[in-house]
PDB file of N, CA and C in Angstrom:
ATOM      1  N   UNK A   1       0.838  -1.156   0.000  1.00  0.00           N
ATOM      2  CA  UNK A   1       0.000   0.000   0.000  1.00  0.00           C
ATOM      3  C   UNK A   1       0.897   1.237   0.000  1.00  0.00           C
ATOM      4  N   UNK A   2       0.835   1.978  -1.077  1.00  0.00           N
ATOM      5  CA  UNK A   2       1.373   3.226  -0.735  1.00  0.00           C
ATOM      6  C   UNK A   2       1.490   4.652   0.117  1.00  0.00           C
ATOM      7  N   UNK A   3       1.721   5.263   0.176  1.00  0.00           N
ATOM      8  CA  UNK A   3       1.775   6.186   1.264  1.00  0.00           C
ATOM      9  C   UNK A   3       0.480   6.962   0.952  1.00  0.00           C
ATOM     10  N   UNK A   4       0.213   7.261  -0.404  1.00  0.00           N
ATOM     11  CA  UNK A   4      -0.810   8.341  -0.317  1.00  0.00           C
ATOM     12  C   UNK A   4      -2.232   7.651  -0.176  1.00  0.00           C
ATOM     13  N   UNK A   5      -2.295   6.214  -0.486  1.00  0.00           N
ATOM     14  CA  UNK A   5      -3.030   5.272   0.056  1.00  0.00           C
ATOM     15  C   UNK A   5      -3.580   5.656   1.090  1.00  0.00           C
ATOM     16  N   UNK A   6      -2.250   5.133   2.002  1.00  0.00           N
ATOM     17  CA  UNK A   6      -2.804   5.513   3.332  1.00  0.00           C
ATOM     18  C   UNK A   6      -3.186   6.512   3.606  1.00  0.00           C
ATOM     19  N   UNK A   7      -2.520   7.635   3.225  1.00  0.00           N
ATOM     20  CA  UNK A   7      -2.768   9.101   3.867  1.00  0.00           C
ATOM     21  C   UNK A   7      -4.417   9.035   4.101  1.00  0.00           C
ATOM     22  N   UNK A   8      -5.011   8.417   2.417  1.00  0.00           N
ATOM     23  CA  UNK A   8      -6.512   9.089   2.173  1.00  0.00           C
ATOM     24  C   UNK A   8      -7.295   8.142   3.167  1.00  0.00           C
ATOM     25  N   UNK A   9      -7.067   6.881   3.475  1.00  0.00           N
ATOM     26  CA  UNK A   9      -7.397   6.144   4.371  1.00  0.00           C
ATOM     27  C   UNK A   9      -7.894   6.677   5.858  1.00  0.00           C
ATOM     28  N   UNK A  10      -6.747   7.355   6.050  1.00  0.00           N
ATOM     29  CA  UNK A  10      -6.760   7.642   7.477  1.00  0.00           C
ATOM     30  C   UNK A  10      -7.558   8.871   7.218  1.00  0.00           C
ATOM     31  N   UNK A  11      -7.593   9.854   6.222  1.00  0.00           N
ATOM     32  CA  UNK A  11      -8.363  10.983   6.583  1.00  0.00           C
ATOM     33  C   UNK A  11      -9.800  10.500   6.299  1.00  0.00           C
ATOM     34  N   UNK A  12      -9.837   9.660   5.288  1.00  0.00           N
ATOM     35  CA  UNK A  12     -11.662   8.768   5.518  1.00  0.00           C
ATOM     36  C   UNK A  12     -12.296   8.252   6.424  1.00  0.00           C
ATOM     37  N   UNK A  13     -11.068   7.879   7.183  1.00  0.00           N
ATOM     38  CA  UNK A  13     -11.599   7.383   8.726  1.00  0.00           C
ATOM     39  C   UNK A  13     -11.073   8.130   9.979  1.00  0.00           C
ATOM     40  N   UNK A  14     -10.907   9.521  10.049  1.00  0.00           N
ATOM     41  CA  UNK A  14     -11.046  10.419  10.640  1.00  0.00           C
ATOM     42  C   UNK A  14     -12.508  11.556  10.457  1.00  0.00           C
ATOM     43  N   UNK A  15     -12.715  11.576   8.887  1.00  0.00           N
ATOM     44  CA  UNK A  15     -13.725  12.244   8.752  1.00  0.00           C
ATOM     45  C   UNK A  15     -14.853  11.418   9.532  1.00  0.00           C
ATOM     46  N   UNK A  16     -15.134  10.360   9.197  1.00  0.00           N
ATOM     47  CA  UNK A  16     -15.986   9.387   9.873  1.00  0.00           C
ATOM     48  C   UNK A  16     -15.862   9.196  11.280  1.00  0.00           C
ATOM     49  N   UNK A  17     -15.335   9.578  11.842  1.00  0.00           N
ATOM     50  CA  UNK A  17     -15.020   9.068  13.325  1.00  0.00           C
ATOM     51  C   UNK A  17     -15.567  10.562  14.062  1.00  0.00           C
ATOM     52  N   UNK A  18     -15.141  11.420  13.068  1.00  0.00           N
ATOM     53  CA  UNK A  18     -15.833  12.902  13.648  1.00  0.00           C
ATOM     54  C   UNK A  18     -17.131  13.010  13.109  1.00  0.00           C
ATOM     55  N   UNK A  19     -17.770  12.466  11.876  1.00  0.00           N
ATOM     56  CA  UNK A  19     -19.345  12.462  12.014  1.00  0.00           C
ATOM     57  C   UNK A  19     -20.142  11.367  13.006  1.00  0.00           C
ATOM     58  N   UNK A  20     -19.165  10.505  13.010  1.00  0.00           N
ATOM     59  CA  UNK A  20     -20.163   9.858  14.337  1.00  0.00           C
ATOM     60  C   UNK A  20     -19.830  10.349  15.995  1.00  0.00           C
ATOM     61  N   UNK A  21     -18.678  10.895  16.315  1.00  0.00           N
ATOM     62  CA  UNK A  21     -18.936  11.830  17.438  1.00  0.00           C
ATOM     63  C   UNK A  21     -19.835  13.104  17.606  1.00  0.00           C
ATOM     64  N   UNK A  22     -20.092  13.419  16.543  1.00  0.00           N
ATOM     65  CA  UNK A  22     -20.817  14.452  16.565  1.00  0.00           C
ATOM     66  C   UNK A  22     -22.526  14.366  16.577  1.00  0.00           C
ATOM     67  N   UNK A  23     -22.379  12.935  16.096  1.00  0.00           N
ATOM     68  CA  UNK A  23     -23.628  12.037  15.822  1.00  0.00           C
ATOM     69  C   UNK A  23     -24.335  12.645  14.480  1.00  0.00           C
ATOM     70  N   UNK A  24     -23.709  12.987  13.620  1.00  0.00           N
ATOM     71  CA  UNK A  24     -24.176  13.354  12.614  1.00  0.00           C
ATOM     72  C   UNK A  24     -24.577  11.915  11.872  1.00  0.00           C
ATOM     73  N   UNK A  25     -24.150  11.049  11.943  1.00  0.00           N
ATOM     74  CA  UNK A  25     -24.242   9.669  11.604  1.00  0.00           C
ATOM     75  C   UNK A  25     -24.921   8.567  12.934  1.00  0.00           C
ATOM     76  N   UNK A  26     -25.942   8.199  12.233  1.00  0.00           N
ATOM     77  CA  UNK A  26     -26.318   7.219  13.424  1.00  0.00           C
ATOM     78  C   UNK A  26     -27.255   6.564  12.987  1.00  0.00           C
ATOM     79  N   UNK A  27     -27.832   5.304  13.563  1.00  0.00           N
ATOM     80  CA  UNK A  27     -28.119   3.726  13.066  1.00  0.00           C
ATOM     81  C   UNK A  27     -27.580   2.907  12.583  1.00  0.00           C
ATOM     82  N   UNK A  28     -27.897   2.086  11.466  1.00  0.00           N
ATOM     83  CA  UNK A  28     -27.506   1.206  11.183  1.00  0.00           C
ATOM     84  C   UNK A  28     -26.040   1.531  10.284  1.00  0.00           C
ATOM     85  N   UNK A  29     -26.007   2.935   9.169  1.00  0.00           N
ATOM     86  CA  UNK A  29     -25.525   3.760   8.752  1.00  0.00           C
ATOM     87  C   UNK A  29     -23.972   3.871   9.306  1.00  0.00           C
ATOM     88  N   UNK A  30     -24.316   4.498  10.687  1.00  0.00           N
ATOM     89  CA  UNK A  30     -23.199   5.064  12.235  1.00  0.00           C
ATOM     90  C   UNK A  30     -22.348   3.698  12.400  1.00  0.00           C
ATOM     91  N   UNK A  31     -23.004   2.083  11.993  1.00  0.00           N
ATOM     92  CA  UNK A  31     -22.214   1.096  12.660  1.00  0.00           C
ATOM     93  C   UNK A  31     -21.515   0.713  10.940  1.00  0.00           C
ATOM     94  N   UNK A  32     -22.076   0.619  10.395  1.00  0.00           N
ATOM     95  CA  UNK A  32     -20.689   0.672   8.778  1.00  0.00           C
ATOM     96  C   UNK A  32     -20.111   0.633   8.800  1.00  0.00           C
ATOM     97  N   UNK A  33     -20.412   2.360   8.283  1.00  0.00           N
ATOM     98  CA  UNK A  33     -19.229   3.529   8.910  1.00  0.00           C
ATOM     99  C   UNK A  33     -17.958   3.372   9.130  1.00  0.00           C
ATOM    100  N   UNK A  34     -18.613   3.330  10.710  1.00  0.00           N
ATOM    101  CA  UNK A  34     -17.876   2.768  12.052  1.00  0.00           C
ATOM    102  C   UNK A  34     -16.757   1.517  11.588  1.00  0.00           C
ATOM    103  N   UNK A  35     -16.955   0.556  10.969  1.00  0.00           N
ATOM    104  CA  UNK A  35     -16.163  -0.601  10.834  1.00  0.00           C
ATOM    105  C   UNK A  35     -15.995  -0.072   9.792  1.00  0.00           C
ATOM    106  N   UNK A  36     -16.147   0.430   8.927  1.00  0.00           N
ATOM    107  CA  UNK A  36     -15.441   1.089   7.458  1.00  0.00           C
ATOM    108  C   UNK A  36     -13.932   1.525   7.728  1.00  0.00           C
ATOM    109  N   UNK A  37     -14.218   2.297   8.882  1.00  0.00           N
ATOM    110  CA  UNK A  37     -13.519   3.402   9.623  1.00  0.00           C
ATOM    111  C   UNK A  37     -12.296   2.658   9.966  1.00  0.00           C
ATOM    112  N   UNK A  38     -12.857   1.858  10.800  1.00  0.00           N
ATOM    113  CA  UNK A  38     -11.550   0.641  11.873  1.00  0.00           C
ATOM    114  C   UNK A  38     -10.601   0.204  10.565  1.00  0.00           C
ATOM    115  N   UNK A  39     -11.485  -0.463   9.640  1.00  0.00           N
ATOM    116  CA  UNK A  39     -10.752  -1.328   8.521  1.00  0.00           C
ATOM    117  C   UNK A  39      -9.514  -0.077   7.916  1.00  0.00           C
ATOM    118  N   UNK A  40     -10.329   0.700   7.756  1.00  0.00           N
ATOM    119  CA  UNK A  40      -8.853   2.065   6.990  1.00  0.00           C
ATOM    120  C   UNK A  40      -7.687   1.921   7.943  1.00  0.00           C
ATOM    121  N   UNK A  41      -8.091   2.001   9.073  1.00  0.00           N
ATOM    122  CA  UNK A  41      -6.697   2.512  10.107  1.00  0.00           C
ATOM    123  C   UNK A  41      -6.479   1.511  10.114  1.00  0.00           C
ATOM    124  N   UNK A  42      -6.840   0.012  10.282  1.00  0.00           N
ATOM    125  CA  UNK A  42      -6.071  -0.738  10.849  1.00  0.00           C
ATOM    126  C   UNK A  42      -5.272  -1.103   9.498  1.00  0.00           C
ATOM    127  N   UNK A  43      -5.631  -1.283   8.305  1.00  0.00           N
ATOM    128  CA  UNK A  43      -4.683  -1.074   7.067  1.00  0.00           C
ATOM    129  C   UNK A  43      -4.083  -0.694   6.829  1.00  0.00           C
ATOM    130  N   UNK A  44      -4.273   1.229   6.969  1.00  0.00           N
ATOM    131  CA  UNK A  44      -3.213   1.898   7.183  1.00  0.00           C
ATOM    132  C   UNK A  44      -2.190   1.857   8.109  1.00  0.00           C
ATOM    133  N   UNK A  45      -2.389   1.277   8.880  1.00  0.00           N
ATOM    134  CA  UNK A  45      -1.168   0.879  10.270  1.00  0.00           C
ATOM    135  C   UNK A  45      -0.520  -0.346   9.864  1.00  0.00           C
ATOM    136  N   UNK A  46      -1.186  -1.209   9.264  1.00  0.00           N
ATOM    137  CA  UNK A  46       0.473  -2.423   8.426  1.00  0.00           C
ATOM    138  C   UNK A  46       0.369  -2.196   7.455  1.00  0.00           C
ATOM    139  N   UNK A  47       0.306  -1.087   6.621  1.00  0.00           N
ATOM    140  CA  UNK A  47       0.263  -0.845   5.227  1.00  0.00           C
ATOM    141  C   UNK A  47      -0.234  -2.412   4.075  1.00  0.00           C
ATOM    142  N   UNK A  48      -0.888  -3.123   4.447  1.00  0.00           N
ATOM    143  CA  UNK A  48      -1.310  -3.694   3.558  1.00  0.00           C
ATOM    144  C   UNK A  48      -2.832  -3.945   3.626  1.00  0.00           C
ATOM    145  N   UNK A  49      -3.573  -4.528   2.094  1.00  0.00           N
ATOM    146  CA  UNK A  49      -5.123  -4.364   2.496  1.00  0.00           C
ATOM    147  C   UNK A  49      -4.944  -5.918   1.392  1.00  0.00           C
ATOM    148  N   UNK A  50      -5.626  -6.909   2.295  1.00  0.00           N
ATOM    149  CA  UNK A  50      -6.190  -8.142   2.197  1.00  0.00           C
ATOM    150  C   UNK A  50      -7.168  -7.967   0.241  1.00  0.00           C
ATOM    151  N   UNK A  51      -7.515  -7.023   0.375  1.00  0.00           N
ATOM    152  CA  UNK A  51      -8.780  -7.323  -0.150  1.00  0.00           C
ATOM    153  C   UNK A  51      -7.863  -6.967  -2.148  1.00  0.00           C
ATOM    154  N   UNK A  52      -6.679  -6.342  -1.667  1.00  0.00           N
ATOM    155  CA  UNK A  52      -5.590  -6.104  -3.093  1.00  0.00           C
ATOM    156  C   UNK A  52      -4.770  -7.281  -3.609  1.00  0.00           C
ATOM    157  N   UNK A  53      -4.798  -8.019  -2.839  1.00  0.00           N
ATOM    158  CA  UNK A  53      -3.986  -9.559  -3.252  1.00  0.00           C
ATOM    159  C   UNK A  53      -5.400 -10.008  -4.167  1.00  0.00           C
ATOM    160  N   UNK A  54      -6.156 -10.224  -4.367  1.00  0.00           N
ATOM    161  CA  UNK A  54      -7.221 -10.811  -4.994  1.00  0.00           C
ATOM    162  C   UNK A  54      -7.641 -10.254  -6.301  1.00  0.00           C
ATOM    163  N   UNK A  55      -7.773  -8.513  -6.327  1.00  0.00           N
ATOM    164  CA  UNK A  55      -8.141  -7.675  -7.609  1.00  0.00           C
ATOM    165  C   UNK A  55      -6.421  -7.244  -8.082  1.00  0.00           C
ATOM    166  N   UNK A  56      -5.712  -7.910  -7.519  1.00  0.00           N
ATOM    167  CA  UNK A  56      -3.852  -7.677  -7.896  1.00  0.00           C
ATOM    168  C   UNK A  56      -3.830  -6.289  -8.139  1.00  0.00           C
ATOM    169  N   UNK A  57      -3.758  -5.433  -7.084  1.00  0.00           N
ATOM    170  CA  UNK A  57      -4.202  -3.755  -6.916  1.00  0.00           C
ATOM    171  C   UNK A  57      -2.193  -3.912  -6.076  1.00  0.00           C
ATOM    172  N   UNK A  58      -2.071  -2.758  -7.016  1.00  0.00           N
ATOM    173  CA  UNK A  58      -0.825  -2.319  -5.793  1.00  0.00           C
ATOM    174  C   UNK A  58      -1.007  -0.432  -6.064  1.00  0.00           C
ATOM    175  N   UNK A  59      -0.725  -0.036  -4.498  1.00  0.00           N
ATOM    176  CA  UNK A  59      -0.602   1.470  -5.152  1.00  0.00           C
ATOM    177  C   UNK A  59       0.730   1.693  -4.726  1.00  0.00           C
ATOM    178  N   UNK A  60       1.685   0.875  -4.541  1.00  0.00           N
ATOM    179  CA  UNK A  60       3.075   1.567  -4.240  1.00  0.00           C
ATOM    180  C   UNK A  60       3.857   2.286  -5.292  1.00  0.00           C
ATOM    181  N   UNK A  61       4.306   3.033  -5.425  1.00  0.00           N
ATOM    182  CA  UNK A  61       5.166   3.234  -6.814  1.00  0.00           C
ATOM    183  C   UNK A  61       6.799   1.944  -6.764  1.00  0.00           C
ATOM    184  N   UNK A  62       7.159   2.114  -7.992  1.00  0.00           N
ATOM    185  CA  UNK A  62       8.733   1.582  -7.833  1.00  0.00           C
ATOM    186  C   UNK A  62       9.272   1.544  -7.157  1.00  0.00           C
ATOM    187  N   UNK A  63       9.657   2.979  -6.649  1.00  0.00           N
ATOM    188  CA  UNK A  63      11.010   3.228  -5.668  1.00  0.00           C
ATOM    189  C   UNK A  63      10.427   1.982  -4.006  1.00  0.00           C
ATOM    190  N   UNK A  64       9.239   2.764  -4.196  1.00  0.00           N
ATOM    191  CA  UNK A  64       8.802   2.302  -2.794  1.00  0.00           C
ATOM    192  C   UNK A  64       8.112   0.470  -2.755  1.00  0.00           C
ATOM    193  N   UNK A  65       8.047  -0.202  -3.793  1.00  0.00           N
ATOM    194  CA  UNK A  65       8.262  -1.576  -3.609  1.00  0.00           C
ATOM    195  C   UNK A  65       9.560  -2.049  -3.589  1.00  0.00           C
ATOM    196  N   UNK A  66      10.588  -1.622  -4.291  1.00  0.00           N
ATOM    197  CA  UNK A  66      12.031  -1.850  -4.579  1.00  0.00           C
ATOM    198  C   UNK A  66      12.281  -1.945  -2.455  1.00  0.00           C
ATOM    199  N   UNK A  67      12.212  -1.205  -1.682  1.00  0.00           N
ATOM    200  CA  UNK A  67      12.781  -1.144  -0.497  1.00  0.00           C
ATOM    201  C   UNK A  67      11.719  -1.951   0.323  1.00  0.00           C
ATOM    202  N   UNK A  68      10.706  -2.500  -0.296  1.00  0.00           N
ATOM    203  CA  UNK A  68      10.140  -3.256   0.703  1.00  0.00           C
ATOM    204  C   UNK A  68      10.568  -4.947   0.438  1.00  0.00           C
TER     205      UNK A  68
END
């Protein structure tokens, strides 16, 4: 997963984490979300996403697979 990957990850599941504190989001909707939310960060925190081995998705560039 590349960096800007993640970046957008984490700000998708920051935006989300502040509409459901705010409760702008809520029901069934708020619990998604909610696990939408978890799944970004916790991806973004080992930089890899399960679900890219299958659709053979990489967003790393060169430089940055070469050092992994």
């Amino acid at each position: 997963m590349g960096t800007m990957d993640r970046l957008i990850r984490i700000l998708i599941a920051l935006v989300i984490v502040i509409l459901l504190l705010t409760r702008v989001l809520t029901g069934v909707l708020a619990i998604i979300l909610g696990i939408v939310a978890l799944i970004f960060l916790v991806t973004s925190f080992f930089s890899f996403c399960p679900l890219y081995i299958p659709l053979k998705i990489s967003t790393l560039k060169k430089e940055e697979s070469q050092k992994s």
